[in-house]
Every structure is written in C-alpha cells, then in structure tokens.
PDB file of N, CA and C in Angstrom:
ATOM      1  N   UNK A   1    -103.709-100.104-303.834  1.00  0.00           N
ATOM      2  CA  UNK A   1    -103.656-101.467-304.294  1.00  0.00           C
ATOM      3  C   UNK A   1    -103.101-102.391-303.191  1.00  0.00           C
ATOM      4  N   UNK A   2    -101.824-101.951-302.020  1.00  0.00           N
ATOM      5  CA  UNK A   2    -101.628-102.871-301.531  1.00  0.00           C
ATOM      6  C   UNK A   2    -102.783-103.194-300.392  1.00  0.00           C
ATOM      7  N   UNK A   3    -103.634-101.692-299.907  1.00  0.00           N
ATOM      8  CA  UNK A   3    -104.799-102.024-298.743  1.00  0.00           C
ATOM      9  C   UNK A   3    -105.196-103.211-299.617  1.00  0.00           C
ATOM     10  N   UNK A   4    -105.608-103.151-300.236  1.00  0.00           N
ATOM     11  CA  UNK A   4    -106.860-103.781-300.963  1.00  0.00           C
ATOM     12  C   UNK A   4    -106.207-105.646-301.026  1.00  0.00           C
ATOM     13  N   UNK A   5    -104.796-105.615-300.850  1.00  0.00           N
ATOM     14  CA  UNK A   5    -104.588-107.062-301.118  1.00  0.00           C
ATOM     15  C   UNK A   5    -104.325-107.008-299.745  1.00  0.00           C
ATOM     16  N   UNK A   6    -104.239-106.552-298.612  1.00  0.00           N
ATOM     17  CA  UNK A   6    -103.874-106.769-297.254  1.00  0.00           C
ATOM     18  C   UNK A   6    -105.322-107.310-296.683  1.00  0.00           C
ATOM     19  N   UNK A   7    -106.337-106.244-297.117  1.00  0.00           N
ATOM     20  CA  UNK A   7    -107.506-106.941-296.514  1.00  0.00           C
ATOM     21  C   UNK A   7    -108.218-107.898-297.036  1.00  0.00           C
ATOM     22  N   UNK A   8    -107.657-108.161-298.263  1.00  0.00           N
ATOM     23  CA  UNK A   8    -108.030-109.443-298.671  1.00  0.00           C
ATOM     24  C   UNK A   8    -107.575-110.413-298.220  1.00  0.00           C
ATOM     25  N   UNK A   9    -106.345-110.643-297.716  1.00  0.00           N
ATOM     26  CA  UNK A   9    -105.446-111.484-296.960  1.00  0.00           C
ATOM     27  C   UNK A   9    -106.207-111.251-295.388  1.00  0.00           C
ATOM     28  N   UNK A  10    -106.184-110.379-294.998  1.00  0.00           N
ATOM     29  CA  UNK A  10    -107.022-110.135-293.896  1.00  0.00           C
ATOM     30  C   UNK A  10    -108.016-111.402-293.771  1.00  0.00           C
ATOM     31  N   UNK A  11    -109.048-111.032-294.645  1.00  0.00           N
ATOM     32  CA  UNK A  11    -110.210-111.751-294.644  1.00  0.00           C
ATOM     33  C   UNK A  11    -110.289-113.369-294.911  1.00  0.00           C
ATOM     34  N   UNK A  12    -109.263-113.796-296.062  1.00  0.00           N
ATOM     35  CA  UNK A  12    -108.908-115.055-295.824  1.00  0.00           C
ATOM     36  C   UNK A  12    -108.426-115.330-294.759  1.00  0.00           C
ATOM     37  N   UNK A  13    -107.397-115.008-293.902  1.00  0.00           N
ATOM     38  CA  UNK A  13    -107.229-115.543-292.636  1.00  0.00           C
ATOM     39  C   UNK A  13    -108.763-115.708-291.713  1.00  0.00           C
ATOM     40  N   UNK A  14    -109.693-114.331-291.401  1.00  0.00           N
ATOM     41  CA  UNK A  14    -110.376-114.380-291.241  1.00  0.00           C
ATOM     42  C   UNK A  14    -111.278-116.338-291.221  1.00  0.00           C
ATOM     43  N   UNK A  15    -111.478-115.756-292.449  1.00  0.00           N
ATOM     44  CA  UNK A  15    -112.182-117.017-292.918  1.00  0.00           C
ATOM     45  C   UNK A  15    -111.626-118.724-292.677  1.00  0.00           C
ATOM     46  N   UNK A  16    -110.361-119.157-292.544  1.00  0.00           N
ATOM     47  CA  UNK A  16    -109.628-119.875-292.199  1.00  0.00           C
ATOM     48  C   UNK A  16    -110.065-120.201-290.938  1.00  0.00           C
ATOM     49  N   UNK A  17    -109.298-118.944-289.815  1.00  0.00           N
ATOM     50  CA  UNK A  17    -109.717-119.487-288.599  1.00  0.00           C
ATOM     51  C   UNK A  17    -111.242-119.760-288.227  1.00  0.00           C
ATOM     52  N   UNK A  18    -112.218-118.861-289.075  1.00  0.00           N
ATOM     53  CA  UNK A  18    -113.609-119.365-288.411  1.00  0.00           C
ATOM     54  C   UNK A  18    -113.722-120.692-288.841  1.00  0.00           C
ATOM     55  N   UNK A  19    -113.450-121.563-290.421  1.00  0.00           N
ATOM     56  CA  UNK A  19    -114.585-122.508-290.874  1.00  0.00           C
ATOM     57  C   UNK A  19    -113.082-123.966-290.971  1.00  0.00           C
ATOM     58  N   UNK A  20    -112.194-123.077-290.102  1.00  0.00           N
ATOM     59  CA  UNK A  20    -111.274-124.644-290.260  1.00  0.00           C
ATOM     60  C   UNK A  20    -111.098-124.572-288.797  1.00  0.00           C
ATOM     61  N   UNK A  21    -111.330-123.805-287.498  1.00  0.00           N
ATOM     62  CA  UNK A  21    -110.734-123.888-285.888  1.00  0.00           C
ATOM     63  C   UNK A  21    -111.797-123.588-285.707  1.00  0.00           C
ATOM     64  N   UNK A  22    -113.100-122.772-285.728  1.00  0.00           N
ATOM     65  CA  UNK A  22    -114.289-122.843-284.562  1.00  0.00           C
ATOM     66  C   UNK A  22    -115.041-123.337-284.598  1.00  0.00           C
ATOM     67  N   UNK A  23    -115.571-123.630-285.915  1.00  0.00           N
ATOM     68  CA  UNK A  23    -117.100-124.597-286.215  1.00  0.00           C
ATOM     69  C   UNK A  23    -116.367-125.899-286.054  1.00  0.00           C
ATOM     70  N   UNK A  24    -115.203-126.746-286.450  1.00  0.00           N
ATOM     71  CA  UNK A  24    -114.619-128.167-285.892  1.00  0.00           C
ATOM     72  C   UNK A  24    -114.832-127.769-284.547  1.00  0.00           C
ATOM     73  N   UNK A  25    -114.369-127.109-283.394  1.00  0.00           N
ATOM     74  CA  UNK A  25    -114.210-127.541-282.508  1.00  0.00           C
ATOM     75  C   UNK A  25    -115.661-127.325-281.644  1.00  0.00           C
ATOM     76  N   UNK A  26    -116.508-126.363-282.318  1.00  0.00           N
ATOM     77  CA  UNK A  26    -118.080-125.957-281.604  1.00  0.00           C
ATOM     78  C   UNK A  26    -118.568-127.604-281.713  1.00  0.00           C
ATOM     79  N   UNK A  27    -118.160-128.089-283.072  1.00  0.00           N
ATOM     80  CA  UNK A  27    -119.229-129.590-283.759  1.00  0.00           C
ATOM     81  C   UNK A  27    -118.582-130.672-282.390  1.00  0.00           C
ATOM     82  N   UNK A  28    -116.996-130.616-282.421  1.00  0.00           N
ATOM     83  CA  UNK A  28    -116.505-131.760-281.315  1.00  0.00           C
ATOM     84  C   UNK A  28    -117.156-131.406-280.095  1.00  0.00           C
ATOM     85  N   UNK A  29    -116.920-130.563-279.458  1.00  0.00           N
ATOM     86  CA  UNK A  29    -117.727-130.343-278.447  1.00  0.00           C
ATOM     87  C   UNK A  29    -118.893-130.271-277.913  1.00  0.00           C
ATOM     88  N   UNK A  30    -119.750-130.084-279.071  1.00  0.00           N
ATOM     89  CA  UNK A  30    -121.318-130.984-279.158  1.00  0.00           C
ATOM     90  C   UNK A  30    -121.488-132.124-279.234  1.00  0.00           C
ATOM     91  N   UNK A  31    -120.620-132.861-280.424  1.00  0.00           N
ATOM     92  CA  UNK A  31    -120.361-134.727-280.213  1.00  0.00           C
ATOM     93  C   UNK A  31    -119.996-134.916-278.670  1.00  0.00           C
ATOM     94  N   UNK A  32    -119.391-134.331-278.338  1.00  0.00           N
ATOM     95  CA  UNK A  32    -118.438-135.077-276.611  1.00  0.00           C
ATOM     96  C   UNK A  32    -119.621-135.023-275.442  1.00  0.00           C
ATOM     97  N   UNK A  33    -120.745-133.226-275.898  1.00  0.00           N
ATOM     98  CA  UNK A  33    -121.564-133.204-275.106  1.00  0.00           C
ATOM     99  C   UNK A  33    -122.564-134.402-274.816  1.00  0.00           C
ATOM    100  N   UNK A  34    -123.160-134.809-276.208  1.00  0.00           N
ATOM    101  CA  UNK A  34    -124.221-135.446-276.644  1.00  0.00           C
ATOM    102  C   UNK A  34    -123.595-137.005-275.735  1.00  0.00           C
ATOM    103  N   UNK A  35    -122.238-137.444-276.679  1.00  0.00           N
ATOM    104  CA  UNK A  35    -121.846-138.850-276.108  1.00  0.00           C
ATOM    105  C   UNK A  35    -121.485-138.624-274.417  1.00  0.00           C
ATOM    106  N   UNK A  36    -121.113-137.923-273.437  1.00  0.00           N
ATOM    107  CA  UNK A  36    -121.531-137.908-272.434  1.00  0.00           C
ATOM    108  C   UNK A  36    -123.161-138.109-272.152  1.00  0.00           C
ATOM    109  N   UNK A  37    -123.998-137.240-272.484  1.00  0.00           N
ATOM    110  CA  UNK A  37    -125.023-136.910-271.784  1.00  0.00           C
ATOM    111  C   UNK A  37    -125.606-138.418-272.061  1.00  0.00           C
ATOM    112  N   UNK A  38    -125.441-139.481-273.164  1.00  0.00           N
ATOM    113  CA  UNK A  38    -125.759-140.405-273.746  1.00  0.00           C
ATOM    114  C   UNK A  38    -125.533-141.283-272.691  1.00  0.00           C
ATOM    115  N   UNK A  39    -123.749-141.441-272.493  1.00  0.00           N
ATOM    116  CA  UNK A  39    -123.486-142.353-271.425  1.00  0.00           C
ATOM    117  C   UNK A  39    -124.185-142.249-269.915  1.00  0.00           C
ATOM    118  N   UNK A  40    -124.443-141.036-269.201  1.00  0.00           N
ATOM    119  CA  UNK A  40    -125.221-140.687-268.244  1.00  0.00           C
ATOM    120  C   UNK A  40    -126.719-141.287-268.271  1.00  0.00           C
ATOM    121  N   UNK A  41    -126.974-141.239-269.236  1.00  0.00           N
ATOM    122  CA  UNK A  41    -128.347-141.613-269.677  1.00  0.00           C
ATOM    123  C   UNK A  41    -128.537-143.563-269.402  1.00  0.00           C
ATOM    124  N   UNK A  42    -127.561-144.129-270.129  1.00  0.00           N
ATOM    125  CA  UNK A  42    -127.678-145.470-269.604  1.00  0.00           C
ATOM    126  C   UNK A  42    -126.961-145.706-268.510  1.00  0.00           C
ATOM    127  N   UNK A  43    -126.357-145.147-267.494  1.00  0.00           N
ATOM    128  CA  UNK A  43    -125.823-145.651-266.461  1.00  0.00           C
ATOM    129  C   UNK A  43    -126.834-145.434-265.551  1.00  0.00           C
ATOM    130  N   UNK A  44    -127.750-144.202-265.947  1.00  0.00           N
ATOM    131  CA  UNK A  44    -128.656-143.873-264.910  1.00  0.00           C
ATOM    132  C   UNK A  44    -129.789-145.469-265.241  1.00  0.00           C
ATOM    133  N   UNK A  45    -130.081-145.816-266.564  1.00  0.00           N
ATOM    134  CA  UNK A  45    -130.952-147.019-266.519  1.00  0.00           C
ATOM    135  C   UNK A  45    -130.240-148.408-266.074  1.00  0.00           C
ATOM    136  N   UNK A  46    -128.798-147.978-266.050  1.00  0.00           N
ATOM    137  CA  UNK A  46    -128.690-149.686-265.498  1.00  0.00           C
ATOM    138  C   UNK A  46    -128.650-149.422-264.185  1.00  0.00           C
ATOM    139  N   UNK A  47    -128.809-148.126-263.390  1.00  0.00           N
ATOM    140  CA  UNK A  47    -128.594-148.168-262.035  1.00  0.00           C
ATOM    141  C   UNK A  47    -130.347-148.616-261.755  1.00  0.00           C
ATOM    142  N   UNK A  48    -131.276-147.944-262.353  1.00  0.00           N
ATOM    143  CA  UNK A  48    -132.339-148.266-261.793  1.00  0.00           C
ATOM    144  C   UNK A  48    -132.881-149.622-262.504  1.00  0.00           C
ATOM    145  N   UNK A  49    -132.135-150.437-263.040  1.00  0.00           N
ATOM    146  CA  UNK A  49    -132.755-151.705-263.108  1.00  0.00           C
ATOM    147  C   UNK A  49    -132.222-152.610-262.166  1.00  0.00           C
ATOM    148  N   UNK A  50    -131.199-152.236-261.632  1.00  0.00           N
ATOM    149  CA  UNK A  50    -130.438-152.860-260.500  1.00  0.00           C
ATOM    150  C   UNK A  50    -130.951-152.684-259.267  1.00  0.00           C
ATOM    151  N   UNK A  51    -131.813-151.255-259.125  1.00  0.00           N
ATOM    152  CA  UNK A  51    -132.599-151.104-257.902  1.00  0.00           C
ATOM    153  C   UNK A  51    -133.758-152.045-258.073  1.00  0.00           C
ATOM    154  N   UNK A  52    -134.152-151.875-259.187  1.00  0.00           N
ATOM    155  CA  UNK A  52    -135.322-152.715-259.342  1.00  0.00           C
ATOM    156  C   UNK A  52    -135.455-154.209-259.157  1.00  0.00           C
ATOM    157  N   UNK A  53    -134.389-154.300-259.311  1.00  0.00           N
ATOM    158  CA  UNK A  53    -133.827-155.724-259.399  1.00  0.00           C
ATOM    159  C   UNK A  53    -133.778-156.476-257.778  1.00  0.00           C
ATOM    160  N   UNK A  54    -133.063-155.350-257.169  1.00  0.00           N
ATOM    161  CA  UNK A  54    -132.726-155.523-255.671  1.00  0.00           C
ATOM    162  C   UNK A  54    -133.882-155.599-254.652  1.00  0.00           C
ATOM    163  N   UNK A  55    -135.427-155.102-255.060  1.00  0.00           N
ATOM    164  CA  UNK A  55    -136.401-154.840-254.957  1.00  0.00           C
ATOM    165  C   UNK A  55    -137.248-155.902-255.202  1.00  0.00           C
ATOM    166  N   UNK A  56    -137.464-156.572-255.659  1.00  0.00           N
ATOM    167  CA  UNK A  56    -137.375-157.545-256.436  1.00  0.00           C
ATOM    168  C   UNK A  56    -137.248-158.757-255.881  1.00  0.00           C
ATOM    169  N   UNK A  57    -135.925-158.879-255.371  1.00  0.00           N
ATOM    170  CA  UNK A  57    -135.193-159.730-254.742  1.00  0.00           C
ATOM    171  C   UNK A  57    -135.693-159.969-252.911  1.00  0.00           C
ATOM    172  N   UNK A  58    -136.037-158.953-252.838  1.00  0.00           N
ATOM    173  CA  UNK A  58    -136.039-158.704-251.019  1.00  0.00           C
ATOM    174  C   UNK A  58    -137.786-158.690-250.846  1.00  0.00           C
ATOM    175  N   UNK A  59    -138.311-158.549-252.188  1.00  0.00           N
ATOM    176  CA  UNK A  59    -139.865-158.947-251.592  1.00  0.00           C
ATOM    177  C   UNK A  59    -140.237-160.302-252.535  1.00  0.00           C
ATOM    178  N   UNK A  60    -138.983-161.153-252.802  1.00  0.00           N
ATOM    179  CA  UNK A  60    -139.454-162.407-253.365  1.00  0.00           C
ATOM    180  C   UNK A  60    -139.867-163.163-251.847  1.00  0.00           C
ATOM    181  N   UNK A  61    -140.980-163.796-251.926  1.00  0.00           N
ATOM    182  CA  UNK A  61    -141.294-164.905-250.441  1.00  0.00           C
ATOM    183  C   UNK A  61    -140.416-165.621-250.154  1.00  0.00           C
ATOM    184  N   UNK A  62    -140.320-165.202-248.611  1.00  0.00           N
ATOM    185  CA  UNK A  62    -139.325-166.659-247.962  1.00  0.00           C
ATOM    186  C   UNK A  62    -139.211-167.970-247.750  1.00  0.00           C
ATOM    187  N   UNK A  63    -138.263-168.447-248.164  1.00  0.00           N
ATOM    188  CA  UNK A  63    -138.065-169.765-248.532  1.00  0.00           C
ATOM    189  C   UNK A  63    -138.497-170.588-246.793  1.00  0.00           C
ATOM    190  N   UNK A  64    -139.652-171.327-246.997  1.00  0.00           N
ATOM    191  CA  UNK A  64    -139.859-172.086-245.709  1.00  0.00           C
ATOM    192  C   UNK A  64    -139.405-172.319-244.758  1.00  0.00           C
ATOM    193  N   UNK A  65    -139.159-172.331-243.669  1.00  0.00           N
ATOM    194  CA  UNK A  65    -137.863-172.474-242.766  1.00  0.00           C
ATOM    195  C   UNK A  65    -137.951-174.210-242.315  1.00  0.00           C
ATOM    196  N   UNK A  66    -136.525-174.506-242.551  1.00  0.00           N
ATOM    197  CA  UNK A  66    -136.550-175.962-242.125  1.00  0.00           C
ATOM    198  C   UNK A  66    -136.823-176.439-240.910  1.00  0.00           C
ATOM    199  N   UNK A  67    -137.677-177.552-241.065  1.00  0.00           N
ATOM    200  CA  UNK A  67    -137.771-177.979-239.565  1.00  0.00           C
ATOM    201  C   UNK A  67    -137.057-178.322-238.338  1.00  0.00           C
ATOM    202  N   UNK A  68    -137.789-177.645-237.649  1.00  0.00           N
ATOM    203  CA  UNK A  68    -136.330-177.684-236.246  1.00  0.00           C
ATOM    204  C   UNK A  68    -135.926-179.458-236.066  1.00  0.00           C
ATOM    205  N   UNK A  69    -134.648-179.943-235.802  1.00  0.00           N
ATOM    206  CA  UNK A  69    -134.152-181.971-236.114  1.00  0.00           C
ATOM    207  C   UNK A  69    -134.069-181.738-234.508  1.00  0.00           C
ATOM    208  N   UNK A  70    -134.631-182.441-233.826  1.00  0.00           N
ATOM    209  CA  UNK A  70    -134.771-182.597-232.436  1.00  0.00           C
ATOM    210  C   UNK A  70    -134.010-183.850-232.455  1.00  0.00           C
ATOM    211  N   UNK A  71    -132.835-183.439-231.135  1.00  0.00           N
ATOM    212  CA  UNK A  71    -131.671-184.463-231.134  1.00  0.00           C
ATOM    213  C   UNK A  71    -132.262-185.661-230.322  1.00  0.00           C
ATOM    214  N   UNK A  72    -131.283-186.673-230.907  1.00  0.00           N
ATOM    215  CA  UNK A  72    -131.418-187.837-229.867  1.00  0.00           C
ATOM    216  C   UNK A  72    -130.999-187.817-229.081  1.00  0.00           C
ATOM    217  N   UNK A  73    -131.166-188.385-227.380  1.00  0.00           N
ATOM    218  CA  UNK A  73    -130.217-188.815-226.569  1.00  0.00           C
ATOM    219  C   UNK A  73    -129.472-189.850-226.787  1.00  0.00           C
ATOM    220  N   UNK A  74    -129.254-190.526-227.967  1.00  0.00           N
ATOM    221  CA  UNK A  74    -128.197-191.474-228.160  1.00  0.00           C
ATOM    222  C   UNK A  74    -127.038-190.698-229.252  1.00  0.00           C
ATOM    223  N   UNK A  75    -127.491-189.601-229.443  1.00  0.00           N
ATOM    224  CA  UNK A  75    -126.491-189.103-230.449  1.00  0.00           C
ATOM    225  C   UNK A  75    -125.003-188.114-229.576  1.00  0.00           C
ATOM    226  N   UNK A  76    -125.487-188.068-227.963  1.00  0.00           N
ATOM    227  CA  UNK A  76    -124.649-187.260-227.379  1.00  0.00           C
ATOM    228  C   UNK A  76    -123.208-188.568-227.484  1.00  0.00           C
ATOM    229  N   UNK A  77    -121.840-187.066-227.281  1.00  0.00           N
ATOM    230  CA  UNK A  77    -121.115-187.822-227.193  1.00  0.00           C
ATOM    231  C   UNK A  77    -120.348-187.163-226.064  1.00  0.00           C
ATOM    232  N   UNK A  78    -119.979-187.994-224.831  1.00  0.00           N
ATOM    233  CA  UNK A  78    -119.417-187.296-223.840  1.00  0.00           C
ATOM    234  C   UNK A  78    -117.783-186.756-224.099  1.00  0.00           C
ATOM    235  N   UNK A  79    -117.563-185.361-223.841  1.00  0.00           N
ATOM    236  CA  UNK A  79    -116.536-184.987-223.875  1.00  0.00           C
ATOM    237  C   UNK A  79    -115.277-185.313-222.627  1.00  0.00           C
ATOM    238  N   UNK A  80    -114.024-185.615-222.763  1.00  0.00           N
ATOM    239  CA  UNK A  80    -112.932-185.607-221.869  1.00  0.00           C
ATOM    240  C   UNK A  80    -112.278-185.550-221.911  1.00  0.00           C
ATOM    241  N   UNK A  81    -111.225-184.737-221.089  1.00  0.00           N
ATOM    242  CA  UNK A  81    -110.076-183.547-221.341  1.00  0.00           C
ATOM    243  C   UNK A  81    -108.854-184.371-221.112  1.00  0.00           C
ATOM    244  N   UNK A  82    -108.121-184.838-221.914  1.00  0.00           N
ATOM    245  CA  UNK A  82    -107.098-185.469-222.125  1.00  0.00           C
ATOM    246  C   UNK A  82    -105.597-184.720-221.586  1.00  0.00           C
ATOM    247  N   UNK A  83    -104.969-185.138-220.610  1.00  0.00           N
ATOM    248  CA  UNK A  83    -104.126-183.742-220.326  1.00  0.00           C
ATOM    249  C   UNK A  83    -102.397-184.964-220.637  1.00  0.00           C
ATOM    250  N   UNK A  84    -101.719-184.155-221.017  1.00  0.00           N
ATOM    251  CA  UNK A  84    -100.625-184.694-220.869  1.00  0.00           C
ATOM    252  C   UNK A  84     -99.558-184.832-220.035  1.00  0.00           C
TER     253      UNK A  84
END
C-alpha cells in the first residue's frame, strides 16, 4: 500500500514538472523565437527600402549646373597691406 501511494506521488510530481515547467517554457521559447525571427524580418525590409531609397536618390537627374557669372573688371577691389 505504501509503493502504491509513493508512485502515485511519484507520478504527480512527474506530471507537475512536465505540464507546469516544460511545455510553459518549450511555448516561451517559441514566442521569443517567432518575435525575434519577426523583428529580423522587418529590419531586413526597412534596410532594403533604404537601399532602395538610396538608389533612387543617386540615379535621380542632375540638377542643371548654374551658369558660370563672368566677373566684371569694375567689380575688382585692390587689396593693401596695412602694417602698423
């Protein structure tokens, strides 16, 4: 009689640690996997919209180049070295 209540106690412990400590922590550790692999997942798309972006940017056409302002000769101003 007492085997019989030992391994019954046995087996509740048993049972305890599997369905209250391994399946919680198998399930968290699949959530943590998933929400990583999740976050990886959009960092990898905002990196390549940023390439795309940058891409984008560097084959938009160049802005005209301003016309060269050809100086006056009345605009010179003579320099002189002031000494004390």
């Amino acid at each position: 009689m007492l085997k019989l209540l030992f391994y019954i106690f046995l087996g509740w412990l048993l049972y305890k640690l599997v369905f209250d400590f391994f399946i919680p922590v198998y399930r968290g550790t699949k959530q943590v996997r998933r929400q990583v692999r999740d976050m990886q997942d959009a960092m990898r798309q905002q990196f390549e919209q940023q390439q795309q972006q940058q891409g984008q940017q560097q084959q938009a056409p160049p802005r005209p180049a301003e016309p060269i302002r050809q100086d006056k000769k009345g605009d010179y101003i003579d320099f002189e070295e002031i000494k004390n």
